[in-house]
N, C-alpha and C. Protein backbone atom coordinates (compact mmCIF):
# COMPACT_ATOMS: atom_id res chain seq x y z
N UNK A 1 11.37 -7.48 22.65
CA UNK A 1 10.03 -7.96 22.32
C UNK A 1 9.20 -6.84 21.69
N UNK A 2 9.43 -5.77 22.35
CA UNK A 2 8.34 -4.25 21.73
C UNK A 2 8.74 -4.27 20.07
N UNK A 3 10.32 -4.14 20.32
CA UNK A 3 10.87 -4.18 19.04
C UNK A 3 10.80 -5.38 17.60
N UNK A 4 10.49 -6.11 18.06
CA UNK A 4 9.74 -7.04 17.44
C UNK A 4 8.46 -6.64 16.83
N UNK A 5 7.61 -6.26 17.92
CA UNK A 5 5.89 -6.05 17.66
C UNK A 5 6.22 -5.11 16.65
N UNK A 6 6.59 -4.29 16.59
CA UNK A 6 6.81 -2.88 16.03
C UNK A 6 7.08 -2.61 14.64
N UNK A 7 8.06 -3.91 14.44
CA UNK A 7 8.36 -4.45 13.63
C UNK A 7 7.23 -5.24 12.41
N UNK A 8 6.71 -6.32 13.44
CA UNK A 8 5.82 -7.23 12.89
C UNK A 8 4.44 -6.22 12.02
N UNK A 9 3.90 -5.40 13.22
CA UNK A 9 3.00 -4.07 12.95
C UNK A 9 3.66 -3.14 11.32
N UNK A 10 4.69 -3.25 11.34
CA UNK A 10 4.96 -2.12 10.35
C UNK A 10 4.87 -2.94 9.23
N UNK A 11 5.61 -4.21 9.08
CA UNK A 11 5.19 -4.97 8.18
C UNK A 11 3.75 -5.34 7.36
N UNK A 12 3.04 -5.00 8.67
CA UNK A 12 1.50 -5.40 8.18
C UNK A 12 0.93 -4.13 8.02
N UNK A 13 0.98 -2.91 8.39
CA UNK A 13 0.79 -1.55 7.50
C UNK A 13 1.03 -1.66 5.98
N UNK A 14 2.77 -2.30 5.93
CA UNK A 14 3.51 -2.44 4.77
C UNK A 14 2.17 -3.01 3.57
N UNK A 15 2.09 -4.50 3.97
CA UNK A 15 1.19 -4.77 3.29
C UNK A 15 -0.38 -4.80 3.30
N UNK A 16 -0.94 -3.69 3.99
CA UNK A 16 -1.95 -3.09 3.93
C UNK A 16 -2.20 -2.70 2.80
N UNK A 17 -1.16 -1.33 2.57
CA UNK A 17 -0.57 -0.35 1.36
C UNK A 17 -0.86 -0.81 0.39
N UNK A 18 0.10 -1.76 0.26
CA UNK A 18 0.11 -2.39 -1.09
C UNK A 18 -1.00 -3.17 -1.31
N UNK A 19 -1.54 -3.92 -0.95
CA UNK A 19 -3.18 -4.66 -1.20
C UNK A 19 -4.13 -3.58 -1.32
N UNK A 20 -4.13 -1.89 -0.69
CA UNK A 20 -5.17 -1.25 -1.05
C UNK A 20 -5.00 -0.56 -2.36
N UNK A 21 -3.37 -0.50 -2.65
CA UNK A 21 -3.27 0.38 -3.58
C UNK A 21 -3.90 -0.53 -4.59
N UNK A 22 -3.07 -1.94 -5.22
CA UNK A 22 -3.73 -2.76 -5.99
C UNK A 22 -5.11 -2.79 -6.42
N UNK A 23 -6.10 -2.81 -5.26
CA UNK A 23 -7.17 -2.79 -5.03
C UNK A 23 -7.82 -1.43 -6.09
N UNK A 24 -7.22 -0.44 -5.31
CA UNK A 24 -7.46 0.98 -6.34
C UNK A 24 -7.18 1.28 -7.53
N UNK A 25 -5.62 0.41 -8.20
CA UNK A 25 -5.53 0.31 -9.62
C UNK A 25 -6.43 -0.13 -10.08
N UNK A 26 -6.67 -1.63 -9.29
CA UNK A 26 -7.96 -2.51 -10.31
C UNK A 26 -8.95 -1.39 -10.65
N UNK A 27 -9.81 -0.78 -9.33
CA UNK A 27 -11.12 0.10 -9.59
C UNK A 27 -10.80 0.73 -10.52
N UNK A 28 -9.89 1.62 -10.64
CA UNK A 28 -9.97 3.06 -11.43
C UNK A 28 -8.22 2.96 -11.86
N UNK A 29 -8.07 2.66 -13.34
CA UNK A 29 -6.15 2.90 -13.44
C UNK A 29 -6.18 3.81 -13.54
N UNK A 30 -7.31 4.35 -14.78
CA UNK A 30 -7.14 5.59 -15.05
C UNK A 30 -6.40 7.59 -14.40
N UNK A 31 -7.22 7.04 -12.61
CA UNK A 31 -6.65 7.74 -11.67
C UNK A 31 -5.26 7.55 -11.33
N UNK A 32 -5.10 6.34 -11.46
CA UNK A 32 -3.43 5.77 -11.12
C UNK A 32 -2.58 6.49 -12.07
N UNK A 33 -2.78 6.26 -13.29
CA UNK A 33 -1.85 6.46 -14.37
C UNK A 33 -1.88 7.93 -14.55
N UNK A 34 -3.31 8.92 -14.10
CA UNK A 34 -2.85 10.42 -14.24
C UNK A 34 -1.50 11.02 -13.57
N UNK A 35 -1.44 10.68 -12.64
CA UNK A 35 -0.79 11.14 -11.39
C UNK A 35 1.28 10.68 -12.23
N UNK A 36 1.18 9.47 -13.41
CA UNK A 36 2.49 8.94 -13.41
C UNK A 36 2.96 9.82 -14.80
N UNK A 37 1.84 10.84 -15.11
CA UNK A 37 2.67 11.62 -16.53
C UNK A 37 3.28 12.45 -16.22
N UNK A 38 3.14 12.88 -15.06
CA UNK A 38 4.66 13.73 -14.77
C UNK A 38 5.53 13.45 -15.00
């Protein structure tokens, strides 16, 4: 059961991430895209 929660929890970090990053492309790509000319 823990292992489950733990699970379920990481998943929803998972897509935390990704909805804030999105979020931050929209605001500013410009910042996004510096960081990818390496």
């Amino acid at each position: 059961m823990t292992a489950l929660f733990n699970f379920q929890s990481l998943l929803l970090v998972i897509l935390l991430l990704v909805c804030t990053s999105a979020y931050v492309h929209q605001l500013m790509p410009a910042f996004m895209d510096r960081h990818k000319d390496g």
